[in-house]
N, C-alpha and C. Protein backbone atom coordinates (compact mmCIF):
# COMPACT_ATOMS: atom_id res chain seq x y z
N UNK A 1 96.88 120.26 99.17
CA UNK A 1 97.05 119.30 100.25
C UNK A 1 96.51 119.90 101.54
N UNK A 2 95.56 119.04 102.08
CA UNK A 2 94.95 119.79 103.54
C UNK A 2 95.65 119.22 104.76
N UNK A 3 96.00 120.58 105.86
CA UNK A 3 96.87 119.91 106.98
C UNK A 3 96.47 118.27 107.73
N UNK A 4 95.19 118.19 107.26
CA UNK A 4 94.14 116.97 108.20
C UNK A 4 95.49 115.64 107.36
N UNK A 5 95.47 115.53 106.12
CA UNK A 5 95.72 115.18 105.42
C UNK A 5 97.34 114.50 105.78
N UNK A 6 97.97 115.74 105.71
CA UNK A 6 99.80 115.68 106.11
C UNK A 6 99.54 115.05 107.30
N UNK A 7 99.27 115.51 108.62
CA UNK A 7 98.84 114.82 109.80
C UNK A 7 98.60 113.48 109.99
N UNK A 8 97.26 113.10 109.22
CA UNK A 8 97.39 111.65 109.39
C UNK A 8 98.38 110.34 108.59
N UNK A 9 99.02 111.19 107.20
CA UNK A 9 100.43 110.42 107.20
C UNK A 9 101.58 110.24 107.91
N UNK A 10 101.71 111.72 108.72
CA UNK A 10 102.71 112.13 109.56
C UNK A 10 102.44 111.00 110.85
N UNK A 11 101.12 110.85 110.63
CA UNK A 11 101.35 109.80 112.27
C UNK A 11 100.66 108.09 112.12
N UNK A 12 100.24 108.69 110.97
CA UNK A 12 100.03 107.04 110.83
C UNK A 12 100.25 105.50 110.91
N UNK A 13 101.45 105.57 111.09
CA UNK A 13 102.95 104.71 111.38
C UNK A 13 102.40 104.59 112.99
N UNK A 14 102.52 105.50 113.63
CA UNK A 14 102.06 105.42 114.71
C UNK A 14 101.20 105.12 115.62
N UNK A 15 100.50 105.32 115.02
CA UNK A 15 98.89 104.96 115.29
C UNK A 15 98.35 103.52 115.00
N UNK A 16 99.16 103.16 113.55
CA UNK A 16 98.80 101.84 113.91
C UNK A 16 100.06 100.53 114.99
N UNK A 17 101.24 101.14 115.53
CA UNK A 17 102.02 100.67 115.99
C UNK A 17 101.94 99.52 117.30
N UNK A 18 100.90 99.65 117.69
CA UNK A 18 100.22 99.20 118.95
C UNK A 18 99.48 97.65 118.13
N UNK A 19 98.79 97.84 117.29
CA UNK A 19 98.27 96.96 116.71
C UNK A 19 99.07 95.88 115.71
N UNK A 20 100.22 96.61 114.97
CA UNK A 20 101.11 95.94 114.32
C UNK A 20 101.61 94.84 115.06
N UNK A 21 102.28 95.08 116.65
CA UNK A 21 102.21 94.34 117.37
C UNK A 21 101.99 93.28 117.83
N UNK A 22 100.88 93.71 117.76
CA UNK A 22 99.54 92.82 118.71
C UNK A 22 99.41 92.06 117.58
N UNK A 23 99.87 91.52 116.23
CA UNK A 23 99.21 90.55 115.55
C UNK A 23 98.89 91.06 114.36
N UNK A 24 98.91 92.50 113.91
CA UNK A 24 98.56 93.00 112.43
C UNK A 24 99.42 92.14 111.59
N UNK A 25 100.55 92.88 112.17
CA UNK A 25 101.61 92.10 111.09
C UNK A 25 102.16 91.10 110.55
N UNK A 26 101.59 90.05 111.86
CA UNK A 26 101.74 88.65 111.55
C UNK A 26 100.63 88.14 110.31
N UNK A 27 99.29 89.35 110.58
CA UNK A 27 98.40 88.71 109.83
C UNK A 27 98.69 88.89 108.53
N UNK A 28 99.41 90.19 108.61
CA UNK A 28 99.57 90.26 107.37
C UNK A 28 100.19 89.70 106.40
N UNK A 29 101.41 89.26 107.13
CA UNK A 29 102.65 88.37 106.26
C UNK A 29 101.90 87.27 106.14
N UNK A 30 101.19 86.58 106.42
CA UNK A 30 100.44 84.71 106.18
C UNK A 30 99.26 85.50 105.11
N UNK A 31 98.63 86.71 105.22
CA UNK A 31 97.82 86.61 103.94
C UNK A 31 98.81 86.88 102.83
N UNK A 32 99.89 87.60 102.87
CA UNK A 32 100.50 87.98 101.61
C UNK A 32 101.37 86.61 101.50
N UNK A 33 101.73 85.86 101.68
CA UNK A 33 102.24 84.25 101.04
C UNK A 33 100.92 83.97 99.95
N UNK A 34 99.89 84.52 99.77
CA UNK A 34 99.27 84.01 99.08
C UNK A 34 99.53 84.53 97.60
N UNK A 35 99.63 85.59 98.11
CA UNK A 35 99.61 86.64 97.01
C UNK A 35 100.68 86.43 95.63
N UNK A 36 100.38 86.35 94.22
CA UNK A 36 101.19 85.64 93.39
C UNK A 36 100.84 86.15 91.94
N UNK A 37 101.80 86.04 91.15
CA UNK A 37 101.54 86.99 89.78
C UNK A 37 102.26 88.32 89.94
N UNK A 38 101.51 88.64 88.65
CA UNK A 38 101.40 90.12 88.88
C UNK A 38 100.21 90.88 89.94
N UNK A 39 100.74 91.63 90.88
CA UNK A 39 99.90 92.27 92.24
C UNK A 39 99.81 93.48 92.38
N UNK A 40 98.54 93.97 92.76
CA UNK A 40 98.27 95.25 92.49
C UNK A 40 97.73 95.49 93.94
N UNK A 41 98.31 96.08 94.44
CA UNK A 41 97.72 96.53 96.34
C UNK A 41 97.16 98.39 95.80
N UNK A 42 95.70 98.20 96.31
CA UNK A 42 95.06 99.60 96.44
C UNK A 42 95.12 100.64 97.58
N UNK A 43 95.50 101.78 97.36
CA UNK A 43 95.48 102.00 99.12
C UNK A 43 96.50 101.62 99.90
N UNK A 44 98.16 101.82 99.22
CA UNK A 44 98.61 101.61 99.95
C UNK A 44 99.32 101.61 101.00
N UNK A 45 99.14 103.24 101.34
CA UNK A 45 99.45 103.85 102.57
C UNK A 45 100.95 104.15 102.82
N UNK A 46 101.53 104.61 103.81
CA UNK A 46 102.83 103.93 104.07
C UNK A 46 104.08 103.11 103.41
N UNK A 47 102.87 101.98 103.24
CA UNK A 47 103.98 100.71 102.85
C UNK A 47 103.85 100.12 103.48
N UNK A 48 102.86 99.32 104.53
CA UNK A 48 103.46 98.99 105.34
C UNK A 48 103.36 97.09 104.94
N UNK A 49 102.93 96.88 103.94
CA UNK A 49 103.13 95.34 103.45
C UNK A 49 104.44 94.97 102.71
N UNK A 50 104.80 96.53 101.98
CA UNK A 50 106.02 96.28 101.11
C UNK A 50 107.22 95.20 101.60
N UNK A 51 107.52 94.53 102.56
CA UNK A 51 108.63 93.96 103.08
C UNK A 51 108.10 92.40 102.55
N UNK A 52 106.74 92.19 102.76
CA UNK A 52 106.24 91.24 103.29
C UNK A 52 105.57 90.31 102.12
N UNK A 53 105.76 90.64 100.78
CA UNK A 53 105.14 90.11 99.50
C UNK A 53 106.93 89.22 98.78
N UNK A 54 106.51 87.75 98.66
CA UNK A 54 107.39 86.61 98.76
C UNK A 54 107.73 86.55 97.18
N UNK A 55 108.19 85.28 96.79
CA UNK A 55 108.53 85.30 95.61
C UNK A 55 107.86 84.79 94.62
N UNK A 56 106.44 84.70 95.02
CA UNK A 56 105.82 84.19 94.21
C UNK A 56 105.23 85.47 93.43
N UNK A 57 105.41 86.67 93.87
CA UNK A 57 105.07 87.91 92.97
C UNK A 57 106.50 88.47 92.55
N UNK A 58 105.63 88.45 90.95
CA UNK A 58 106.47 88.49 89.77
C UNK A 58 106.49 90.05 89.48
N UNK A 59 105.60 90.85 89.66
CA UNK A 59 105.51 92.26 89.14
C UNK A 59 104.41 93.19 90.43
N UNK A 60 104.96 94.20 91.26
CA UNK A 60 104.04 94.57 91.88
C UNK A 60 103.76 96.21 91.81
N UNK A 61 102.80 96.29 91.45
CA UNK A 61 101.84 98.13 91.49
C UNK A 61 100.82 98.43 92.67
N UNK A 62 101.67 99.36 93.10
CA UNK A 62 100.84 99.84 94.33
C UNK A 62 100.23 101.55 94.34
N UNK A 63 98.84 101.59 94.79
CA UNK A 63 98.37 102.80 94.09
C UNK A 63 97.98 103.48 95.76
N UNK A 64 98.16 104.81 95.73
CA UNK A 64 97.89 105.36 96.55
C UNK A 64 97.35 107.08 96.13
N UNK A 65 95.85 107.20 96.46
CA UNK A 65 95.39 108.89 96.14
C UNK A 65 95.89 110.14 96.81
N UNK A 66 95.92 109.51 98.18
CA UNK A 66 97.03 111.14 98.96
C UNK A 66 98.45 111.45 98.85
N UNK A 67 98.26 112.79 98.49
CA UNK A 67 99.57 113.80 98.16
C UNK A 67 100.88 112.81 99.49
N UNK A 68 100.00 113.25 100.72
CA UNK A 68 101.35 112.88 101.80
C UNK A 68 101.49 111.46 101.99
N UNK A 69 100.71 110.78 101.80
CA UNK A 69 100.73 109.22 101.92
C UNK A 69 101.32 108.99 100.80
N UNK A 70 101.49 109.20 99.27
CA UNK A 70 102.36 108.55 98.61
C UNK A 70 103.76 108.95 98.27
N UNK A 71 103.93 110.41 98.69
CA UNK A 71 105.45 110.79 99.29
C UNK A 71 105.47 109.63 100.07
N UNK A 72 105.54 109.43 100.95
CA UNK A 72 105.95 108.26 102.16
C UNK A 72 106.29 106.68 102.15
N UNK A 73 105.47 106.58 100.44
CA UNK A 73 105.03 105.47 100.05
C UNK A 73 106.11 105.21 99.24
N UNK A 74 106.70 106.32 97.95
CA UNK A 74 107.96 106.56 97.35
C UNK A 74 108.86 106.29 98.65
N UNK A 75 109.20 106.40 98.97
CA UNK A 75 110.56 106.95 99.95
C UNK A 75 110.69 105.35 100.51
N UNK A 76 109.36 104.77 101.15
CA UNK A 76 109.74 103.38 101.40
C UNK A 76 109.73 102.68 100.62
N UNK A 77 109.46 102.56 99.05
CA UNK A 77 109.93 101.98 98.07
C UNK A 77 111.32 101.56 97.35
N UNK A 78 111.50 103.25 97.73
CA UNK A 78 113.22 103.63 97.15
C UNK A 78 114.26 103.02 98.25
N UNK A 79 113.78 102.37 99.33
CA UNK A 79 114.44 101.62 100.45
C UNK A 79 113.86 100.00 100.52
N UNK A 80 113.25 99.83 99.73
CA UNK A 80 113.11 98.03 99.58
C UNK A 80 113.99 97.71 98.30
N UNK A 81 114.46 96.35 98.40
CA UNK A 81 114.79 95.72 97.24
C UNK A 81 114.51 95.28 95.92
N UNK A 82 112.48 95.45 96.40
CA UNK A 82 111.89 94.96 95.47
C UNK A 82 111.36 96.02 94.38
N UNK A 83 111.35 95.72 93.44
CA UNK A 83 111.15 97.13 92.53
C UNK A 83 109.69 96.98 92.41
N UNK A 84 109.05 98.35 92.54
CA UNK A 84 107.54 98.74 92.30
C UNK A 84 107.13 99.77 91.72
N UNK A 85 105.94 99.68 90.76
CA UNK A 85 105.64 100.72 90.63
C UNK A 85 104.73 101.37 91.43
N UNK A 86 104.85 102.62 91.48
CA UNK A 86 103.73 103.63 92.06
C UNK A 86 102.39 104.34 91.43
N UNK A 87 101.28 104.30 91.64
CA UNK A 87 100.55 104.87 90.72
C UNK A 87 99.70 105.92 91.44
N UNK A 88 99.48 107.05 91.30
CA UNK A 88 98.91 108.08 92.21
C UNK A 88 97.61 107.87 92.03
N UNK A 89 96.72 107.33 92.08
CA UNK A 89 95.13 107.27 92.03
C UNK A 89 94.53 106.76 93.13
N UNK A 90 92.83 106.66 92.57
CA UNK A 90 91.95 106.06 93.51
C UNK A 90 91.70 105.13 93.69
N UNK A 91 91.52 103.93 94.07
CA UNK A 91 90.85 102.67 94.16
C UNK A 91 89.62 102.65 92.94
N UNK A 92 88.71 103.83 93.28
CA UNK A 92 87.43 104.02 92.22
C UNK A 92 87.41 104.18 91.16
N UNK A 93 89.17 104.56 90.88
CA UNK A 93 88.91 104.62 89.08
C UNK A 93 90.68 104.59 89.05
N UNK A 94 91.17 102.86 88.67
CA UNK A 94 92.15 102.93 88.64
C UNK A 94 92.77 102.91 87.26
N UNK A 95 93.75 103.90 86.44
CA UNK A 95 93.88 104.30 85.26
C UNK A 95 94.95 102.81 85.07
N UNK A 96 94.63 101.64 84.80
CA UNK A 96 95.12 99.88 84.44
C UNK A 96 94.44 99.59 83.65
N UNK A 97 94.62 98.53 82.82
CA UNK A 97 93.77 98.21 81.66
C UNK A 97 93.08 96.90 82.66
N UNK A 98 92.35 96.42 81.83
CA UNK A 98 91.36 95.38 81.79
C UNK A 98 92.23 93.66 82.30
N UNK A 99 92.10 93.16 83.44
CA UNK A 99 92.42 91.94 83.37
C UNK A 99 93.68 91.75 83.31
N UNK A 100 94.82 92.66 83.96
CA UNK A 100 95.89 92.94 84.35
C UNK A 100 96.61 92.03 85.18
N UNK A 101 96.04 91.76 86.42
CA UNK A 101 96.73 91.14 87.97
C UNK A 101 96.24 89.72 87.72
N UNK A 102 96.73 88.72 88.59
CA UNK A 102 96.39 87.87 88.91
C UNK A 102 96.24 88.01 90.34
N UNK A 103 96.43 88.85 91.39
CA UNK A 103 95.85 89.16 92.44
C UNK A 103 95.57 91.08 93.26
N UNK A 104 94.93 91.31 93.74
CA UNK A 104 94.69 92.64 94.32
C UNK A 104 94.90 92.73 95.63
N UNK A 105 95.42 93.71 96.33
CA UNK A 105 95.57 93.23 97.37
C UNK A 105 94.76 94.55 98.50
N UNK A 106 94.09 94.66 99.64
CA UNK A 106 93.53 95.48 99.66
C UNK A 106 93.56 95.12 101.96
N UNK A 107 94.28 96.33 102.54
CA UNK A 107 95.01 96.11 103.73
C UNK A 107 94.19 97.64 104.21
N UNK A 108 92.80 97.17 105.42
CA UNK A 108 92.49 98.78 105.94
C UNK A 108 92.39 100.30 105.24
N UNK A 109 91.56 99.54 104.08
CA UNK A 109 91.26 100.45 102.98
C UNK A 109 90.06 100.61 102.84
N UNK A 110 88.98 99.58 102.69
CA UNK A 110 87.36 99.97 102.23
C UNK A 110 86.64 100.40 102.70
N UNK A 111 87.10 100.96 104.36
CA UNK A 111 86.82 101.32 105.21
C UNK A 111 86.77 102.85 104.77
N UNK A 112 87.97 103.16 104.30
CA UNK A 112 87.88 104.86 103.95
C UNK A 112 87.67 105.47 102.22
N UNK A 113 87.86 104.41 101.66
CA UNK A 113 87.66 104.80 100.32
C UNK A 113 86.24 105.45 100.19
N UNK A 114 85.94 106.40 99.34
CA UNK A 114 84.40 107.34 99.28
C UNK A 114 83.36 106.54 99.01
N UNK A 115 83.59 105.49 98.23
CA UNK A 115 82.87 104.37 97.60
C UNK A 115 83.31 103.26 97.12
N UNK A 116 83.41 102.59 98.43
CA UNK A 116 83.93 101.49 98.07
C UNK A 116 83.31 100.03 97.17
N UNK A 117 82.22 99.98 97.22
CA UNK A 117 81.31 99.47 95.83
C UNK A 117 82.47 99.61 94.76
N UNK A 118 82.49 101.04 94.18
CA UNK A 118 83.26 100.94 93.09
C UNK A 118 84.49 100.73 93.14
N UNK A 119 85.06 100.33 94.30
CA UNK A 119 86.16 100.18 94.03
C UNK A 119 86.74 99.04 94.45
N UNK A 120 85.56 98.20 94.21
CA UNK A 120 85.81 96.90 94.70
C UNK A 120 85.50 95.92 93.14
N UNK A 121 84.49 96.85 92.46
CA UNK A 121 84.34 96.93 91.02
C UNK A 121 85.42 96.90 89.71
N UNK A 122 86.26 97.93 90.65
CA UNK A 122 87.50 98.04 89.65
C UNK A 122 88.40 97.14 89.88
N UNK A 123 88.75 96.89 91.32
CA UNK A 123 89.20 95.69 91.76
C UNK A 123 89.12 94.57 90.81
N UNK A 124 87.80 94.27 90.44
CA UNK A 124 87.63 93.16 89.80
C UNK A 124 88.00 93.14 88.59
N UNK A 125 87.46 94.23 87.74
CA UNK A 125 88.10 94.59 86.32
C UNK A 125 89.25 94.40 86.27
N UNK A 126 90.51 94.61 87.19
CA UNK A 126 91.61 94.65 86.91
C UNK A 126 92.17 93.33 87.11
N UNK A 127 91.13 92.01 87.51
CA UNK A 127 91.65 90.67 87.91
C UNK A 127 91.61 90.36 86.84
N UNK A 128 92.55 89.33 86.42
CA UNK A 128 92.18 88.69 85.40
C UNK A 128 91.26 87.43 85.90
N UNK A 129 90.46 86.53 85.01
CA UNK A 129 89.65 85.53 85.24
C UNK A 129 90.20 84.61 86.36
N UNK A 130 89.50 84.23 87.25
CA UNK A 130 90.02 83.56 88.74
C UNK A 130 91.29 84.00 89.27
N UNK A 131 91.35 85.20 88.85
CA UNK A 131 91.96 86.24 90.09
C UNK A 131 91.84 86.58 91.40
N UNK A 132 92.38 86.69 92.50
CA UNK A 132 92.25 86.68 93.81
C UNK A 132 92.24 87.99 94.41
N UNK A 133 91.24 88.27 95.30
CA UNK A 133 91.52 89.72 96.26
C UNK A 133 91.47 89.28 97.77
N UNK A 134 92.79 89.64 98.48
CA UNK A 134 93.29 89.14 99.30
C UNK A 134 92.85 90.40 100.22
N UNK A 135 92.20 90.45 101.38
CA UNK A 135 91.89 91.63 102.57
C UNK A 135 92.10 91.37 103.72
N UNK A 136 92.31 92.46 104.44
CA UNK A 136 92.21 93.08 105.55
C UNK A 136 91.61 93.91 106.29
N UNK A 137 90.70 94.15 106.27
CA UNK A 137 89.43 94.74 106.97
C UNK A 137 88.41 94.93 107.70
N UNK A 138 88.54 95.95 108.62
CA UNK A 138 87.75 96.05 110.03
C UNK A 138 86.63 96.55 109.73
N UNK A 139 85.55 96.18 110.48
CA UNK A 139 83.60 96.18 109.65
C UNK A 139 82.88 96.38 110.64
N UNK A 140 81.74 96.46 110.34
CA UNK A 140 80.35 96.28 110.96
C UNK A 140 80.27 95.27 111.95
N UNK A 141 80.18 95.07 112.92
CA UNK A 141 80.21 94.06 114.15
C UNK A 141 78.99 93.28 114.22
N UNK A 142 78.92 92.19 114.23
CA UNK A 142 77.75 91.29 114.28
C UNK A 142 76.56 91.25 115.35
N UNK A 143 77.23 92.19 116.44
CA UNK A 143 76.83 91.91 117.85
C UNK A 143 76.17 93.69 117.65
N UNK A 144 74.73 93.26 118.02
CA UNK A 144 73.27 94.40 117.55
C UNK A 144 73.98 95.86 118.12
N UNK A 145 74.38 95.52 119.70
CA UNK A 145 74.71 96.42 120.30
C UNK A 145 76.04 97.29 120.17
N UNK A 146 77.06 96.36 119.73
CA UNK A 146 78.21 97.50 119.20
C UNK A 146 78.16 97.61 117.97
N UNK A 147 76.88 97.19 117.10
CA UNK A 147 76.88 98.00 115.59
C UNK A 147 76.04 99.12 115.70
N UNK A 148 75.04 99.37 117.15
CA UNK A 148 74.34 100.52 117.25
C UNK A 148 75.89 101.67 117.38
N UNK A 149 77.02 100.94 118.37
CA UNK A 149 77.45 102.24 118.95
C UNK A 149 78.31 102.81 117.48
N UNK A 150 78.76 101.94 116.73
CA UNK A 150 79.25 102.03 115.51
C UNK A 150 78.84 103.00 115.07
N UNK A 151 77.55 103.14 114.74
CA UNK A 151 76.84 103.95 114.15
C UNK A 151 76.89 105.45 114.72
N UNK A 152 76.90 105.37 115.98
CA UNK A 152 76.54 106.28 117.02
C UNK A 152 77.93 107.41 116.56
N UNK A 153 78.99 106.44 116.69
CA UNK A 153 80.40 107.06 116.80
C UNK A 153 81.16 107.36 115.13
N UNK A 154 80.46 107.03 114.22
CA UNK A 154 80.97 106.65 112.99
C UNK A 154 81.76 108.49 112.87
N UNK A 155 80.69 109.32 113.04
CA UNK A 155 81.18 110.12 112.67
C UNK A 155 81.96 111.33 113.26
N UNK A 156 82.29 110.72 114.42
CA UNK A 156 83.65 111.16 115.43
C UNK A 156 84.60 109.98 114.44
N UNK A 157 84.81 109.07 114.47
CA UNK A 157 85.88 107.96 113.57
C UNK A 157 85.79 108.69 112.35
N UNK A 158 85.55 108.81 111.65
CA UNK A 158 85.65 110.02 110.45
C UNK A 158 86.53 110.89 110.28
N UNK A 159 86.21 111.88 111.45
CA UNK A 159 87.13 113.01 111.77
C UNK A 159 88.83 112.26 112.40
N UNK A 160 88.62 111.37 113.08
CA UNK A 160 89.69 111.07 114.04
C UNK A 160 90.77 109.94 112.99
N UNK A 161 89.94 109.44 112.07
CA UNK A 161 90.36 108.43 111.00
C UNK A 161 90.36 108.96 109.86
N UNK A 162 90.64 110.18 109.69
CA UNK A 162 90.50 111.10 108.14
C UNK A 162 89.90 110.14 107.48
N UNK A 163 88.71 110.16 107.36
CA UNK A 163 87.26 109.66 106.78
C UNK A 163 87.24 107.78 106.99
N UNK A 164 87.93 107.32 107.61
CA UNK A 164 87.77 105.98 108.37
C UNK A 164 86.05 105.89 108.63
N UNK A 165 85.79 104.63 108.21
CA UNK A 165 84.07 104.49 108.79
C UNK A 165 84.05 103.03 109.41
N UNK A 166 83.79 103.43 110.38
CA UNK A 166 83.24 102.12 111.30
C UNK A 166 82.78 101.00 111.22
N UNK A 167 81.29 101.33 110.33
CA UNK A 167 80.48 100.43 110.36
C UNK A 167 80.18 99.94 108.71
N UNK A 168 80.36 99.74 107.97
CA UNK A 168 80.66 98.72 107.10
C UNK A 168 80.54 97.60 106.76
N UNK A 169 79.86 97.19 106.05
CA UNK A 169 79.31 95.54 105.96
C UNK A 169 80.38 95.75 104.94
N UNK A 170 81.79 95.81 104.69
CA UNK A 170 82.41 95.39 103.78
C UNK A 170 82.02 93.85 103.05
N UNK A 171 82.65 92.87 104.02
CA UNK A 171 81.87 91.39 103.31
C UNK A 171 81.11 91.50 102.20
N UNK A 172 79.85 91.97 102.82
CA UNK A 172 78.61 91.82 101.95
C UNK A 172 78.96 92.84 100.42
N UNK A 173 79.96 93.80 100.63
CA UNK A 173 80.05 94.33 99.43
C UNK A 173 80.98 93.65 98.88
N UNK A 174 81.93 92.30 99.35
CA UNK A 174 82.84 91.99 98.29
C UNK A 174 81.66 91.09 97.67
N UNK A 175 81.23 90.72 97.98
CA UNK A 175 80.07 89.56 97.67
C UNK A 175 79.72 90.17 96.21
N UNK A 176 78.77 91.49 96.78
CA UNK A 176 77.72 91.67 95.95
C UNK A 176 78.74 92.62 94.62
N UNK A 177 80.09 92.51 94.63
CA UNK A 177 80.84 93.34 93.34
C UNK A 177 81.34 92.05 92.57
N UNK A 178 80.86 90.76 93.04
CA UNK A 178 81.26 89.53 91.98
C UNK A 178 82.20 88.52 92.40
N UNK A 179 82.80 88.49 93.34
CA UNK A 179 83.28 87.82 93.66
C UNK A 179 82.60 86.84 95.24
N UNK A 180 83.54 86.07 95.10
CA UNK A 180 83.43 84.24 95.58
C UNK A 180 84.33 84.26 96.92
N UNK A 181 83.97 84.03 97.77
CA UNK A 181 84.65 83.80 99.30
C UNK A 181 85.04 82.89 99.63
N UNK A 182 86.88 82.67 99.34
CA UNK A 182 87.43 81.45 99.32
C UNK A 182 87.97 80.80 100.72
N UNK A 183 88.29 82.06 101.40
CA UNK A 183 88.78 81.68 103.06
C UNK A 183 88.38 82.90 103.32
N UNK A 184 87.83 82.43 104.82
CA UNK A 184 87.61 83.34 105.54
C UNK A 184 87.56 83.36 107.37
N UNK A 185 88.50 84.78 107.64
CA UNK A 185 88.53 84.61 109.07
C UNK A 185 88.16 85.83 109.81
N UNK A 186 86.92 85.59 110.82
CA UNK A 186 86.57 86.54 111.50
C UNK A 186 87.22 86.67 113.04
N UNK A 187 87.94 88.17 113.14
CA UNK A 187 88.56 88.29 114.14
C UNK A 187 88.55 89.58 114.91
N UNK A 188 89.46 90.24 115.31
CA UNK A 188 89.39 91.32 116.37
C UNK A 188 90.73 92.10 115.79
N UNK A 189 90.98 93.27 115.77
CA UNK A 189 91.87 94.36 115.52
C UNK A 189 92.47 94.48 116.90
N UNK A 190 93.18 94.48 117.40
CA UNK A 190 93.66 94.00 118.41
C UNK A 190 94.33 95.51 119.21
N UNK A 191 94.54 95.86 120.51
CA UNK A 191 94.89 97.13 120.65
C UNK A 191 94.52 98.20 119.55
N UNK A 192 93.18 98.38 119.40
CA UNK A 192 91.74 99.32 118.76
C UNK A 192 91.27 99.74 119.71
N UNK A 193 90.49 100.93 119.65
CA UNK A 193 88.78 100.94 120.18
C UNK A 193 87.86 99.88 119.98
N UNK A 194 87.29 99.78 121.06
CA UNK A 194 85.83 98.48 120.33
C UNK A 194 85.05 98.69 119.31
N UNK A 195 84.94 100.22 118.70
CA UNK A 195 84.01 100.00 117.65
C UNK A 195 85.02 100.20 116.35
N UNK A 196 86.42 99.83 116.42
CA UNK A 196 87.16 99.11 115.13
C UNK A 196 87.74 98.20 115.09
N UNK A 197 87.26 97.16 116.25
CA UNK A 197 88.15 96.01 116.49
C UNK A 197 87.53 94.62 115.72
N UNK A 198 86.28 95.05 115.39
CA UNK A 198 85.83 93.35 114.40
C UNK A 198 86.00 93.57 112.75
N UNK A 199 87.31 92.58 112.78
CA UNK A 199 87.70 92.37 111.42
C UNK A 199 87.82 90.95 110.73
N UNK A 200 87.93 91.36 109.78
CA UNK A 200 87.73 90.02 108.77
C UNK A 200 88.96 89.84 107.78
N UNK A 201 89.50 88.66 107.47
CA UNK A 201 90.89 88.79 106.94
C UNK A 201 90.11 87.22 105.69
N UNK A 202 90.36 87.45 104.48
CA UNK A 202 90.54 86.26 103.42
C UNK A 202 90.91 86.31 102.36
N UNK A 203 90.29 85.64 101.35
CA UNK A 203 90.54 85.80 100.05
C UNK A 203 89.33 85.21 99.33
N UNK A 204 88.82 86.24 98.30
CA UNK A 204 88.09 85.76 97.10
C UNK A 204 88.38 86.23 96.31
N UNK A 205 87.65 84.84 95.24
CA UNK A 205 87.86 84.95 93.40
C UNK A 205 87.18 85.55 93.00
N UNK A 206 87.64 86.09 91.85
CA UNK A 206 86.82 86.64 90.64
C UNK A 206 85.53 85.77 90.29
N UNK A 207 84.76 85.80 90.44
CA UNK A 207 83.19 85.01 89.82
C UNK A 207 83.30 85.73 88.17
N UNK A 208 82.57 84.66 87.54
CA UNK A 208 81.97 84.77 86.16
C UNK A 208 83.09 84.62 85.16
């Protein structure tokens, strides 16, 4: 376990506290009403959706790869009502069989995963047929000039976001891993820096 590591669980809560605020959390609870079946959230940090998934989910697995983030993740589990499992992995290679979920759920994650391609891949594998992946994610900015500074700064946000990346055409990679863009809302991360404040919140299906 590297101190960078303990650190940014240790304050993570924190860091996003300003923003939770400002509207994260609201966003979050209206995308998770969607969320239904059996649910599989990648990346899931904290916990910080655990309160917020309704009764239309029947069975929920939440996977998280860091040592100190899924200590944290246990502990707020063992303090909700709702029973979950935990699974220690990656997004990129999640050890689930084939066509599992009827939804995925994926909250300020593709941003830092190593490769998120694939793990938007597995994502899909693990939907079953017109399965849903429900997001939250801050991207690549449309506007020429703060996707230059994006770029500029990506790799100070790296260090400062234990491997957080800026600039990200996420979208275009849910697209191009098979899936169908059922709603979609482009917005602002609200109490951010400007080059992590344009985000995108929806849901798409499984294609094919």
């Amino acid at each position: 376990m590297s101190f960078g590591g303990w650190l940014f669980a240790a304050m993570y809560d924190r860091m996003l506290s300003s923003a939770e605020k400002a509207g994260l959390r609201d966003r979050r609870a209206r995308l998770l009403e969607s969320a239904r079946g059996k649910v599989l959230e990648i990346g899931a940090g904290t916990g910080a959706n655990l309160p917020l998934y309704g009764a239309n989910v029947e069975a929920l697995t939440v996977t998280e790869p860091e040592a100190p983030m899924a200590r944290r993740l246990a502990k707020r589990l063992r303090e909700q009502p709702r029973a979950a499992e935990l699974v220690e992995a990656s997004a990129e290679q999640l050890p689930l069989p084939d066509g599992q979920f009827d939804t995925v759920v994926s909250t300020l994650v593709l941003c830092t995963v190593p490769d998120p391609s694939r793990a938007l891949r597995e994502a899909r594998r693990v939907l079953r047929p017109g399965g849903q992946l429900l997001f939250i994610e801050h991207v690549r900015s449309e506007d020429p000039e703060l996707a230059k500074w994006q770029d500029r700064l990506n790799g100070i946000n790296r260090v400062i976001g234990h491997g957080c990346n800026c600039n990200r055409s996420t979208l275009d990679a849910i697209m191009q891993a098979g899936f169908t863009i059922g709603s979609l809302e482009k917005s602002v991360l609200a109490k951010a820096p400007p080059w992590v404040r344009p985000l995108i919140v929806g849901a798409a299906i499984k294609s094919g």
